[in-house]
PDB file of N, CA and C in Angstrom:
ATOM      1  N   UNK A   1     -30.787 -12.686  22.401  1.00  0.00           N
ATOM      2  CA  UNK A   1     -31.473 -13.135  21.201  1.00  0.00           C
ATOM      3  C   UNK A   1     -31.046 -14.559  20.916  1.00  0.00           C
ATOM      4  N   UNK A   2     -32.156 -15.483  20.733  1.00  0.00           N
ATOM      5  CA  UNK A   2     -31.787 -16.833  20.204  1.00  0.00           C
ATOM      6  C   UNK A   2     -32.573 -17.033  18.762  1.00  0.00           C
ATOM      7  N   UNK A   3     -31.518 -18.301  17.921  1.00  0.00           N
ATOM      8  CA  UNK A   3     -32.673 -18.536  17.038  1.00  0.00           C
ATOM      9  C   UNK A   3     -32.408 -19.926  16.822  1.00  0.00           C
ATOM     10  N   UNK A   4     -33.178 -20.377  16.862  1.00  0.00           N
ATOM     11  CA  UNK A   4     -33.233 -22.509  16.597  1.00  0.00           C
ATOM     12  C   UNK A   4     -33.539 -22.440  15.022  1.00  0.00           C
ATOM     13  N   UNK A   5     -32.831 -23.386  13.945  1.00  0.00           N
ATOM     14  CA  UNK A   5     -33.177 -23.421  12.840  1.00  0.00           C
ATOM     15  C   UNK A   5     -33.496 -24.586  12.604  1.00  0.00           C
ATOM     16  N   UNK A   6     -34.339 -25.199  11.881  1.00  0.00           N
ATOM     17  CA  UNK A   6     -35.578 -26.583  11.638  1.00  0.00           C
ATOM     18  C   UNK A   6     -34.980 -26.753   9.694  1.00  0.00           C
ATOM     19  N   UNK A   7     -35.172 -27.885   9.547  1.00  0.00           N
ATOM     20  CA  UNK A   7     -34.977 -27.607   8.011  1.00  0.00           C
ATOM     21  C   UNK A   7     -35.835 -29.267   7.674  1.00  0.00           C
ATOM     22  N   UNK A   8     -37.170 -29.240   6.938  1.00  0.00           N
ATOM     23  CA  UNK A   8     -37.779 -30.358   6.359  1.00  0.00           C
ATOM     24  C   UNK A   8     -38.598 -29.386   4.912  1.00  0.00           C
ATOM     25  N   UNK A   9     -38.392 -30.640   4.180  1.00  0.00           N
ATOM     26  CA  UNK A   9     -39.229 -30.028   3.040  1.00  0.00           C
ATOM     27  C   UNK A   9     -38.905 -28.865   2.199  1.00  0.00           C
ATOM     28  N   UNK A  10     -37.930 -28.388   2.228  1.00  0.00           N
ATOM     29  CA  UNK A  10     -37.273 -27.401   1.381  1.00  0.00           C
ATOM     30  C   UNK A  10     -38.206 -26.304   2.152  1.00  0.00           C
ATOM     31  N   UNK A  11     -38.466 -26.410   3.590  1.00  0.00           N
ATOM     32  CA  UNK A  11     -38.677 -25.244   4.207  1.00  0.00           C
ATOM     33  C   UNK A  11     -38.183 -25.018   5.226  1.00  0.00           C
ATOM     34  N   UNK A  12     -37.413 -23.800   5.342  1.00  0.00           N
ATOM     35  CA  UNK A  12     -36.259 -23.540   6.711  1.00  0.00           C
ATOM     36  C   UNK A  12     -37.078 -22.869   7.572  1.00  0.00           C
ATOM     37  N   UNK A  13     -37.412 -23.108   8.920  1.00  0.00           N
ATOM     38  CA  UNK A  13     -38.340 -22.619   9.786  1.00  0.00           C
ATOM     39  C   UNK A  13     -36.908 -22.158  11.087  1.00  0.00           C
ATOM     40  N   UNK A  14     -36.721 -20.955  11.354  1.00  0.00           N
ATOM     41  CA  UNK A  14     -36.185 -19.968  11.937  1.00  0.00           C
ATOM     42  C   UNK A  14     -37.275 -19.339  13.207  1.00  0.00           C
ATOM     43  N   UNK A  15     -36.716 -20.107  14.885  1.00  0.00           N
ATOM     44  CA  UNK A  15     -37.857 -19.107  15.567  1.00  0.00           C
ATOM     45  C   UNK A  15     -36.833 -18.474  16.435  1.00  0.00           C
ATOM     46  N   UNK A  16     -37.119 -17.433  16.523  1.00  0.00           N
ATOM     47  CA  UNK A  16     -36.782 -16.201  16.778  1.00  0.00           C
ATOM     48  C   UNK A  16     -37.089 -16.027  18.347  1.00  0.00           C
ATOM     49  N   UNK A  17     -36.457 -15.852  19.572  1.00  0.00           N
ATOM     50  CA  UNK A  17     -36.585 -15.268  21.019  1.00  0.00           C
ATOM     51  C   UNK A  17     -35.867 -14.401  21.154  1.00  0.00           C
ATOM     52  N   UNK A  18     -36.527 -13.403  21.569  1.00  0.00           N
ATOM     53  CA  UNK A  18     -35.957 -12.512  22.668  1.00  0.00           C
ATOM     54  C   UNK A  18     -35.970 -11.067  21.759  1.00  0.00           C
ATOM     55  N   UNK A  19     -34.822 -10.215  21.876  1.00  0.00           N
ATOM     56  CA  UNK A  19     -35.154  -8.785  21.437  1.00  0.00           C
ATOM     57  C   UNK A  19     -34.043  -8.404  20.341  1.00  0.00           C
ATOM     58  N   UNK A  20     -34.290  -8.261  19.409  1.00  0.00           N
ATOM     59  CA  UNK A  20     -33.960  -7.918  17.920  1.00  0.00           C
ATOM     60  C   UNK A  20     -33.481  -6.708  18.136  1.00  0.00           C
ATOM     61  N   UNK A  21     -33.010  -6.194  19.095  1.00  0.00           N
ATOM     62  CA  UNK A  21     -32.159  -5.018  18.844  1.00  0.00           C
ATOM     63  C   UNK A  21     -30.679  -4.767  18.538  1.00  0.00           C
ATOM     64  N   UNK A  22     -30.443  -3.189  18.149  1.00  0.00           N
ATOM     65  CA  UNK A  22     -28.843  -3.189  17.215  1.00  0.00           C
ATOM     66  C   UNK A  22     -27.852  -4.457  17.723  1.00  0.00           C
ATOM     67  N   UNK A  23     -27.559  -4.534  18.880  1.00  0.00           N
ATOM     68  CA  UNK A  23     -26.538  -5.433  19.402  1.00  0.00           C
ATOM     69  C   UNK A  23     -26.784  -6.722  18.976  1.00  0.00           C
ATOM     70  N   UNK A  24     -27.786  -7.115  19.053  1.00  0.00           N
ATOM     71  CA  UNK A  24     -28.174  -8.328  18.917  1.00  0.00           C
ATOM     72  C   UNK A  24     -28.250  -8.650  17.389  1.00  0.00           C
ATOM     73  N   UNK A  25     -28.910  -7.976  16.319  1.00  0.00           N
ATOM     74  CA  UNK A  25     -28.436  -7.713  15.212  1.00  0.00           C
ATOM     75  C   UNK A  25     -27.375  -7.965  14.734  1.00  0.00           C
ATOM     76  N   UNK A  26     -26.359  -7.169  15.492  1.00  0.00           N
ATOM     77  CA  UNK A  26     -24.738  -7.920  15.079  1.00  0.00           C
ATOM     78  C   UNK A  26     -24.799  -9.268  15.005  1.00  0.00           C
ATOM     79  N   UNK A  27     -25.154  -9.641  16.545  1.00  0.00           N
ATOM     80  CA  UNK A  27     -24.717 -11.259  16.635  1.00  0.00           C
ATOM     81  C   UNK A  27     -25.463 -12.055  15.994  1.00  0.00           C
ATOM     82  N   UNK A  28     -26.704 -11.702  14.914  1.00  0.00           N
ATOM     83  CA  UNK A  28     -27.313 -13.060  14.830  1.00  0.00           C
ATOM     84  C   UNK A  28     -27.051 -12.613  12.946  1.00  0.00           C
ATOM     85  N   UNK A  29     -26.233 -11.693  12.774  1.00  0.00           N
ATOM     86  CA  UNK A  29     -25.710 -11.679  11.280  1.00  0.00           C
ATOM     87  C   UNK A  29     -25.556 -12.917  10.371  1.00  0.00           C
ATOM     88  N   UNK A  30     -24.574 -13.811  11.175  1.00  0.00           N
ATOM     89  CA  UNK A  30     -24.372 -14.655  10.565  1.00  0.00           C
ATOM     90  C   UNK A  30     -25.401 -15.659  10.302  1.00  0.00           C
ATOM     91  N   UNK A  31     -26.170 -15.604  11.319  1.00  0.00           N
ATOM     92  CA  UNK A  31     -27.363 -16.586  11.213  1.00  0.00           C
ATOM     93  C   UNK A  31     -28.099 -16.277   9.855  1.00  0.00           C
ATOM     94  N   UNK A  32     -28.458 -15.006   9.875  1.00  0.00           N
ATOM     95  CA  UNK A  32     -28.796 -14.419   8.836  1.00  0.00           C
ATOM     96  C   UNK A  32     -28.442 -14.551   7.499  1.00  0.00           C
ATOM     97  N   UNK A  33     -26.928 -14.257   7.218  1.00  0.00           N
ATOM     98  CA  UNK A  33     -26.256 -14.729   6.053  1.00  0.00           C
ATOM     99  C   UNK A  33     -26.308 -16.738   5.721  1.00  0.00           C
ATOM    100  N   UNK A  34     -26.580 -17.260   6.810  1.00  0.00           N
ATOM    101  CA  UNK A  34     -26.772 -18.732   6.637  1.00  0.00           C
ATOM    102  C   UNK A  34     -28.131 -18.820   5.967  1.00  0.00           C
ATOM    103  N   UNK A  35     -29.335 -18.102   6.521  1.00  0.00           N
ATOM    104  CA  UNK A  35     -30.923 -18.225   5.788  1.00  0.00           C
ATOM    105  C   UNK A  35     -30.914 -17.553   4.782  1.00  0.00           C
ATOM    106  N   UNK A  36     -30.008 -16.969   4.087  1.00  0.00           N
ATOM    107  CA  UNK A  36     -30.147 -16.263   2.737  1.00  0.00           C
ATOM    108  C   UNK A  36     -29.437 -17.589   1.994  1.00  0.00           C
ATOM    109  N   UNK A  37     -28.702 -18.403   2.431  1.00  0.00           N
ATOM    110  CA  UNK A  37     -28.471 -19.488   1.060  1.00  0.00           C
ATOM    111  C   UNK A  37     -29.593 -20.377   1.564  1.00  0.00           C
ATOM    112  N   UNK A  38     -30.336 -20.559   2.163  1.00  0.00           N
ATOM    113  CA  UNK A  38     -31.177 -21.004   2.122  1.00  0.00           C
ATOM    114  C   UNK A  38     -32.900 -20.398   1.275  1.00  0.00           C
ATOM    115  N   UNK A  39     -32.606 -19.570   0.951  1.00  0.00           N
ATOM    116  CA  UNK A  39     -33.929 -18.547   0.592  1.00  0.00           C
ATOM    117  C   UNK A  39     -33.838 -18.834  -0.912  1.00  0.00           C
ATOM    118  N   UNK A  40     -33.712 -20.116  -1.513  1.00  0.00           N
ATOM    119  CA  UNK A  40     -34.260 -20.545  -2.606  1.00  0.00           C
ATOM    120  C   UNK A  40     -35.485 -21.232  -2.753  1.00  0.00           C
ATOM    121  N   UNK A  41     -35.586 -21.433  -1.309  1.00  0.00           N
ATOM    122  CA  UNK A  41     -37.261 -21.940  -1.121  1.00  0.00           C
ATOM    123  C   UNK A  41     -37.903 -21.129  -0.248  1.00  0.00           C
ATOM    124  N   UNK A  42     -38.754 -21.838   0.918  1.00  0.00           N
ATOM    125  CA  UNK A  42     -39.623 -21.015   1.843  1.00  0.00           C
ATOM    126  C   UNK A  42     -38.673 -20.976   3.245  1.00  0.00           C
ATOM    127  N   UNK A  43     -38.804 -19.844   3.685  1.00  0.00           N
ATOM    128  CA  UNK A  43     -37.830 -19.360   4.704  1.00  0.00           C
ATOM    129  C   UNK A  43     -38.910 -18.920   5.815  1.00  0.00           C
ATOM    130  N   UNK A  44     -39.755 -19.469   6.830  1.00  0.00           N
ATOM    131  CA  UNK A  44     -40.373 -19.113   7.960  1.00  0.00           C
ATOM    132  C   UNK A  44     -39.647 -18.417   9.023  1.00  0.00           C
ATOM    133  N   UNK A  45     -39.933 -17.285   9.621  1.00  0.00           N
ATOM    134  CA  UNK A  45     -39.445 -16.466  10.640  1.00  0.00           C
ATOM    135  C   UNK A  45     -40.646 -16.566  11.737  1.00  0.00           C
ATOM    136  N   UNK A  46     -40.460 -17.532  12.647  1.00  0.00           N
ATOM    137  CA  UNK A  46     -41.459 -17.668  13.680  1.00  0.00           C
ATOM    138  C   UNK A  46     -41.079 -16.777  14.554  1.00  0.00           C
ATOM    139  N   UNK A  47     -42.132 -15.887  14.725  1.00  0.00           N
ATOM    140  CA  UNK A  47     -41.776 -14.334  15.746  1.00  0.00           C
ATOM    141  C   UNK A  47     -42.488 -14.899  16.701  1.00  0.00           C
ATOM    142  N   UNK A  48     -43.000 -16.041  17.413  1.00  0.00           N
ATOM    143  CA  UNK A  48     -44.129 -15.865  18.700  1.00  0.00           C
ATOM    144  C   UNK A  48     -43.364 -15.898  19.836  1.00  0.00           C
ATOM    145  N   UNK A  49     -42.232 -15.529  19.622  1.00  0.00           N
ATOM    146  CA  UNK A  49     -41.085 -15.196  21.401  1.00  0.00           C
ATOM    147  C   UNK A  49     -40.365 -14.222  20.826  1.00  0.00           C
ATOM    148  N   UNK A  50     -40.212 -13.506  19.752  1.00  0.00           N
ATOM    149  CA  UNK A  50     -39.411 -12.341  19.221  1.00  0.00           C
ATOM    150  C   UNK A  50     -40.445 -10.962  20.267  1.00  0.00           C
ATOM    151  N   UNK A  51     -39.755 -10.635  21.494  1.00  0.00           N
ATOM    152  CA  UNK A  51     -40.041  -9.449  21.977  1.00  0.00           C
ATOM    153  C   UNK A  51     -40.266  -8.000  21.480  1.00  0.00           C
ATOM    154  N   UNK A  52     -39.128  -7.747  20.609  1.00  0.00           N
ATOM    155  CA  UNK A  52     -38.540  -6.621  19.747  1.00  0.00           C
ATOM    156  C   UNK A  52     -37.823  -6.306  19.084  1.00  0.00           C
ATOM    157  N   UNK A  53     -38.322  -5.781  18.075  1.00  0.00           N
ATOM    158  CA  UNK A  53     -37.266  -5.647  16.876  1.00  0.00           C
ATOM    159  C   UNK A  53     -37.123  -3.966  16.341  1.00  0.00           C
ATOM    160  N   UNK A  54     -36.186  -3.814  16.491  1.00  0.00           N
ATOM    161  CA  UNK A  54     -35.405  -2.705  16.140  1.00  0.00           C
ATOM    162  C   UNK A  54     -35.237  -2.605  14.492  1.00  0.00           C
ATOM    163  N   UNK A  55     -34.505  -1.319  13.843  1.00  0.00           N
ATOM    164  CA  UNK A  55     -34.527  -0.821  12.721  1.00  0.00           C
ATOM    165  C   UNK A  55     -33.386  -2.142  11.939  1.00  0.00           C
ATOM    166  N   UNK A  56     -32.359  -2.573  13.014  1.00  0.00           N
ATOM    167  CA  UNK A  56     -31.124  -3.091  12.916  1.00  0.00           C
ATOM    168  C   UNK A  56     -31.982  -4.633  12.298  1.00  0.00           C
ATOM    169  N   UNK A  57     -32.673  -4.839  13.235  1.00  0.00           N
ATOM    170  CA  UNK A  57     -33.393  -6.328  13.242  1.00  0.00           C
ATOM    171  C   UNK A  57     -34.595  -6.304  11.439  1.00  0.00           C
ATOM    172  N   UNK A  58     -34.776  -4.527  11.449  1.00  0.00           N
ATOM    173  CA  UNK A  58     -35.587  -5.100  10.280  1.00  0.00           C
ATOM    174  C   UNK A  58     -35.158  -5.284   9.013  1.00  0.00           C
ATOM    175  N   UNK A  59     -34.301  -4.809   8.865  1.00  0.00           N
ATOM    176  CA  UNK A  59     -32.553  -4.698   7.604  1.00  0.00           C
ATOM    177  C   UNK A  59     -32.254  -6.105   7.643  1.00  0.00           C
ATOM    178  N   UNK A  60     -32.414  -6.320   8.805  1.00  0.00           N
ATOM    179  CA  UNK A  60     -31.800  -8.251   8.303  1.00  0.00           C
ATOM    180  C   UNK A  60     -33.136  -9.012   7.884  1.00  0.00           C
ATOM    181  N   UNK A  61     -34.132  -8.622   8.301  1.00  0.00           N
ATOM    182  CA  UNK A  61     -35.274  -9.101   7.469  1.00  0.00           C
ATOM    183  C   UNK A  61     -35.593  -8.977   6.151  1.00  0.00           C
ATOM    184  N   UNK A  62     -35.263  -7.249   5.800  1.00  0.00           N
ATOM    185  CA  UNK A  62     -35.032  -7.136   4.692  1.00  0.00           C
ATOM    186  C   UNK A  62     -34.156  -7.470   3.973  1.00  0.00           C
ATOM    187  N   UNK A  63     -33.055  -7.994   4.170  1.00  0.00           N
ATOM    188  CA  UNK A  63     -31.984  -8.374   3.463  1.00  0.00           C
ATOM    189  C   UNK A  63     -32.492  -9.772   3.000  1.00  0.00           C
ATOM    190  N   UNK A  64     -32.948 -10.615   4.147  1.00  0.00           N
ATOM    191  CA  UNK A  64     -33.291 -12.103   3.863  1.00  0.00           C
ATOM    192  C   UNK A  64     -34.375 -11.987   2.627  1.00  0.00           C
ATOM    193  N   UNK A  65     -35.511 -11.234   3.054  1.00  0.00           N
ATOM    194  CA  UNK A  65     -36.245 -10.812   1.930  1.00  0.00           C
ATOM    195  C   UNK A  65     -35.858 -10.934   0.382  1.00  0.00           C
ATOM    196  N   UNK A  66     -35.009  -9.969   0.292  1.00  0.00           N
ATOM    197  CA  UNK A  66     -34.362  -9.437  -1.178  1.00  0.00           C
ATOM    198  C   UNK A  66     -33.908 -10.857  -1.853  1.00  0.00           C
ATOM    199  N   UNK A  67     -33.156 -11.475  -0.775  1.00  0.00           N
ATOM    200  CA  UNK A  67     -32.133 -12.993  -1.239  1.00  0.00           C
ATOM    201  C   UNK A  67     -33.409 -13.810  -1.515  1.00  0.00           C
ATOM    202  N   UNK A  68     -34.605 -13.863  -0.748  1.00  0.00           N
ATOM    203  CA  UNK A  68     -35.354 -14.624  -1.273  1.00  0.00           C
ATOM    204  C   UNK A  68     -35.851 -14.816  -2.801  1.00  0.00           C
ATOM    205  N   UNK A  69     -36.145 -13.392  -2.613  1.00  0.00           N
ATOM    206  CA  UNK A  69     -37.198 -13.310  -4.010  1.00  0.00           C
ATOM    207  C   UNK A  69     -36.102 -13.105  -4.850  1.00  0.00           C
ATOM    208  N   UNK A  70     -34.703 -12.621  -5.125  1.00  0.00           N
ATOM    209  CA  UNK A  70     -33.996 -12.959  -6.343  1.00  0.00           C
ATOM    210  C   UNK A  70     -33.395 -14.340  -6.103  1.00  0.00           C
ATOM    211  N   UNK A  71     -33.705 -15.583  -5.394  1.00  0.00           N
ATOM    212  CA  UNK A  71     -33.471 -16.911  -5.696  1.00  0.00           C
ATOM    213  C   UNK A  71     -34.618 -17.341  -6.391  1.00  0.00           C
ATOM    214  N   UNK A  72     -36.084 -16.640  -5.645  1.00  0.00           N
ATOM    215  CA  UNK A  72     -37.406 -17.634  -6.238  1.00  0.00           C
ATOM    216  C   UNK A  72     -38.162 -17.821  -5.207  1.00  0.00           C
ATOM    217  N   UNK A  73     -37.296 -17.469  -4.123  1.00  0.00           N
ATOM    218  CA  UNK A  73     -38.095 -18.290  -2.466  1.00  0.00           C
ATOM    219  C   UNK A  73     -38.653 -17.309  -2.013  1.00  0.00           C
ATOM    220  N   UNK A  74     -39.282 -17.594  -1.052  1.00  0.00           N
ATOM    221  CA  UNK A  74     -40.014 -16.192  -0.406  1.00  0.00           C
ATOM    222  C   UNK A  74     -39.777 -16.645   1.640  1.00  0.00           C
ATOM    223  N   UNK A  75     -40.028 -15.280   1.950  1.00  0.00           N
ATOM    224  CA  UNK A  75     -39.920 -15.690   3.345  1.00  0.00           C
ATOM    225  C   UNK A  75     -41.126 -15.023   3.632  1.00  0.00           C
ATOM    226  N   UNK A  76     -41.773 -15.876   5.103  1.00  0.00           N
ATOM    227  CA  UNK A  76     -43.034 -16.070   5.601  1.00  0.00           C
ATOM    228  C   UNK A  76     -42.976 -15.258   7.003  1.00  0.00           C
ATOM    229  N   UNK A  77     -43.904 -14.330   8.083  1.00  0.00           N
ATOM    230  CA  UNK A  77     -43.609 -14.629   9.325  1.00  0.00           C
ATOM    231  C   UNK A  77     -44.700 -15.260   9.731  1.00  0.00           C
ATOM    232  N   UNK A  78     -44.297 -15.572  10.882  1.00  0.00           N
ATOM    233  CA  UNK A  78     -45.223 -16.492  11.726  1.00  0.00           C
ATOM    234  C   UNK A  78     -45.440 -15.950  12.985  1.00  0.00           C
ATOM    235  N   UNK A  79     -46.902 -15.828  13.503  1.00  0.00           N
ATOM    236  CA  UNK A  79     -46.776 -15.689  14.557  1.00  0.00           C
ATOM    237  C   UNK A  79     -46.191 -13.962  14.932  1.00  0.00           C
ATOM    238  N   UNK A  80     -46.502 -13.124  14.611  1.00  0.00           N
ATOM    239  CA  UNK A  80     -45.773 -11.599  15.262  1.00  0.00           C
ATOM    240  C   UNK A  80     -47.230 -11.242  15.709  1.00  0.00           C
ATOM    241  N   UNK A  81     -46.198 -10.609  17.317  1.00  0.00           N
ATOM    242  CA  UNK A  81     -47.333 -10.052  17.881  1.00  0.00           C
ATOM    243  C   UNK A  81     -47.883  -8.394  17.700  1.00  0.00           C
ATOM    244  N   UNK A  82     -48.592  -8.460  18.248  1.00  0.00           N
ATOM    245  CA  UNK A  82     -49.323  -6.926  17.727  1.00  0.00           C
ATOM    246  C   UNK A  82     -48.505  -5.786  17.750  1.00  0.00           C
ATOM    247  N   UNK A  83     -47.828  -5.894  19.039  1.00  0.00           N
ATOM    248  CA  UNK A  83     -46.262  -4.840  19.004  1.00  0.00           C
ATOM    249  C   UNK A  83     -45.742  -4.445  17.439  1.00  0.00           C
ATOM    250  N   UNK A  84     -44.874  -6.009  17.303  1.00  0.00           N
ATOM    251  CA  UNK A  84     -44.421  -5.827  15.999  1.00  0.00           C
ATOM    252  C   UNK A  84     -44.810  -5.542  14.973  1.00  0.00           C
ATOM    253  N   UNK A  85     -46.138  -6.184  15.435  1.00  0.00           N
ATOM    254  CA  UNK A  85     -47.056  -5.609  13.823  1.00  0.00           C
ATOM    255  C   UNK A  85     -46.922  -4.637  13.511  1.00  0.00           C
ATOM    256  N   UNK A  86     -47.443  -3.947  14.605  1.00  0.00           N
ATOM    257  CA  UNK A  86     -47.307  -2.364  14.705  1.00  0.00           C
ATOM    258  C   UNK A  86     -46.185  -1.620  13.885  1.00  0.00           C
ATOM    259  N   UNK A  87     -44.938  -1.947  14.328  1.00  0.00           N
ATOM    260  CA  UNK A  87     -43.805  -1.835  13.814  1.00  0.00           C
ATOM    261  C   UNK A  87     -43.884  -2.326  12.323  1.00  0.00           C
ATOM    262  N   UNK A  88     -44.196  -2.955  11.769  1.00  0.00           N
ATOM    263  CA  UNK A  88     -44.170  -3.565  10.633  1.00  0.00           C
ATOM    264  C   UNK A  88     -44.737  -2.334  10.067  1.00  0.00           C
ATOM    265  N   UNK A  89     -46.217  -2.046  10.539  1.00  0.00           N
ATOM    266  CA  UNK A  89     -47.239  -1.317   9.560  1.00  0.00           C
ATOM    267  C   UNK A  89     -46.567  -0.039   9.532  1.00  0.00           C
ATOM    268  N   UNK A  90     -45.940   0.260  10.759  1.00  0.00           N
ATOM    269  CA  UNK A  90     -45.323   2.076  10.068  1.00  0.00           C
ATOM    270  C   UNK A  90     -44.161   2.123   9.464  1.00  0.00           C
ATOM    271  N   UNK A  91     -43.422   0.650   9.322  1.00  0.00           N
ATOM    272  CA  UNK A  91     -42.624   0.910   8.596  1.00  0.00           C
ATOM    273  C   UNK A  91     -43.100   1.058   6.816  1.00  0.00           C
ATOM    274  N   UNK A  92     -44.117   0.423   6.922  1.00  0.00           N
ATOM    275  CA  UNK A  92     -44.720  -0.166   5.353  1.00  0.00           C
ATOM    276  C   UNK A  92     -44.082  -1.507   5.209  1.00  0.00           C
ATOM    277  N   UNK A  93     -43.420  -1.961   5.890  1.00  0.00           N
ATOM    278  CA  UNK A  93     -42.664  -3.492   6.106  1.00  0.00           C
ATOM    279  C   UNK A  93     -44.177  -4.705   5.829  1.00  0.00           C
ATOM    280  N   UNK A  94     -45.054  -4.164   6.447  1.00  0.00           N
ATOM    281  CA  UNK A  94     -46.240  -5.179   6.609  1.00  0.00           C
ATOM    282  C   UNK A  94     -46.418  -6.036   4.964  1.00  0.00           C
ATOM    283  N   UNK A  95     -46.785  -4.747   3.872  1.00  0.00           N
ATOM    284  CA  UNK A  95     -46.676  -5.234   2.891  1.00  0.00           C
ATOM    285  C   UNK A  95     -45.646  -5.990   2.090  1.00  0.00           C
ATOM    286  N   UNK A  96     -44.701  -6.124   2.868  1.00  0.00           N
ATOM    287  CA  UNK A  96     -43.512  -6.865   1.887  1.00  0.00           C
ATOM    288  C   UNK A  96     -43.126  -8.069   2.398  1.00  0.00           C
ATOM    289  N   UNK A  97     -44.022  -8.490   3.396  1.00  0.00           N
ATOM    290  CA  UNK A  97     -43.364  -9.937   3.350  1.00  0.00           C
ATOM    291  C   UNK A  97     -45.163 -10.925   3.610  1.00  0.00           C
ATOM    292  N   UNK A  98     -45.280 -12.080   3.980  1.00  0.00           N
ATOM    293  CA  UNK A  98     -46.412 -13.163   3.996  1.00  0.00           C
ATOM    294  C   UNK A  98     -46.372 -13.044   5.335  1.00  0.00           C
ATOM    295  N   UNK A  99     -47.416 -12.936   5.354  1.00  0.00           N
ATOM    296  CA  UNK A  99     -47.917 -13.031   7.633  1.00  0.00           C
ATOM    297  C   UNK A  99     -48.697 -14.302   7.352  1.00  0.00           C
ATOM    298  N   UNK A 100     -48.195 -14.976   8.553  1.00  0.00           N
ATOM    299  CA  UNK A 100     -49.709 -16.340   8.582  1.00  0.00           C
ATOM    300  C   UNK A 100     -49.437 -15.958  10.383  1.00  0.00           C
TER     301      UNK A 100
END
């Protein structure tokens, strides 16, 4: 799992490669805890190389989530492919965050 972080405009753009599973989860924690002080504004999660994401991977989404909207900010994804979507929609995840 990699993630490159971008920062212009009071918008943090986060893209995401490779596979979001438990292990990987661990390791990109901290990354994670870094985009939650950032989630006073707009927080982009570019999924168009995110392979797979696991239950582990969607807890840190949701976590970033939560930090957003009790700063004010919201987080966006970008780019998820139909897989994930998928994943999104049975979680009910789909509705809780901005797809572009």
């Amino acid at each position: 799992m990699n993630i490159t972080i971008e920062n212009a405009n009071n918008i943090t753009i986060a893209k995401l490669a490779g596979r979001l599973d438990t292990p990987a989860s661990s390791e990109v924690t901290p990354i994670f805890e870094q985009l939650q002080n950032s989630a006073d504004g707009t927080v982009v999660l570019d999924c168009t190389n995110l392979a797979y994401i696991s239950s582990s991977g969607l807890r840190l989404f949701l976590t970033l989530r939560k930090a957003a909207s009790a700063k004010g900010g919201k987080v966006i994804l970008r780019s998820i492919s139909n897989d994930i979507r998928q994943v999104f929609m049975m979680t009910g995840f789909l509705n809780l965050f901005e797809i572009e």
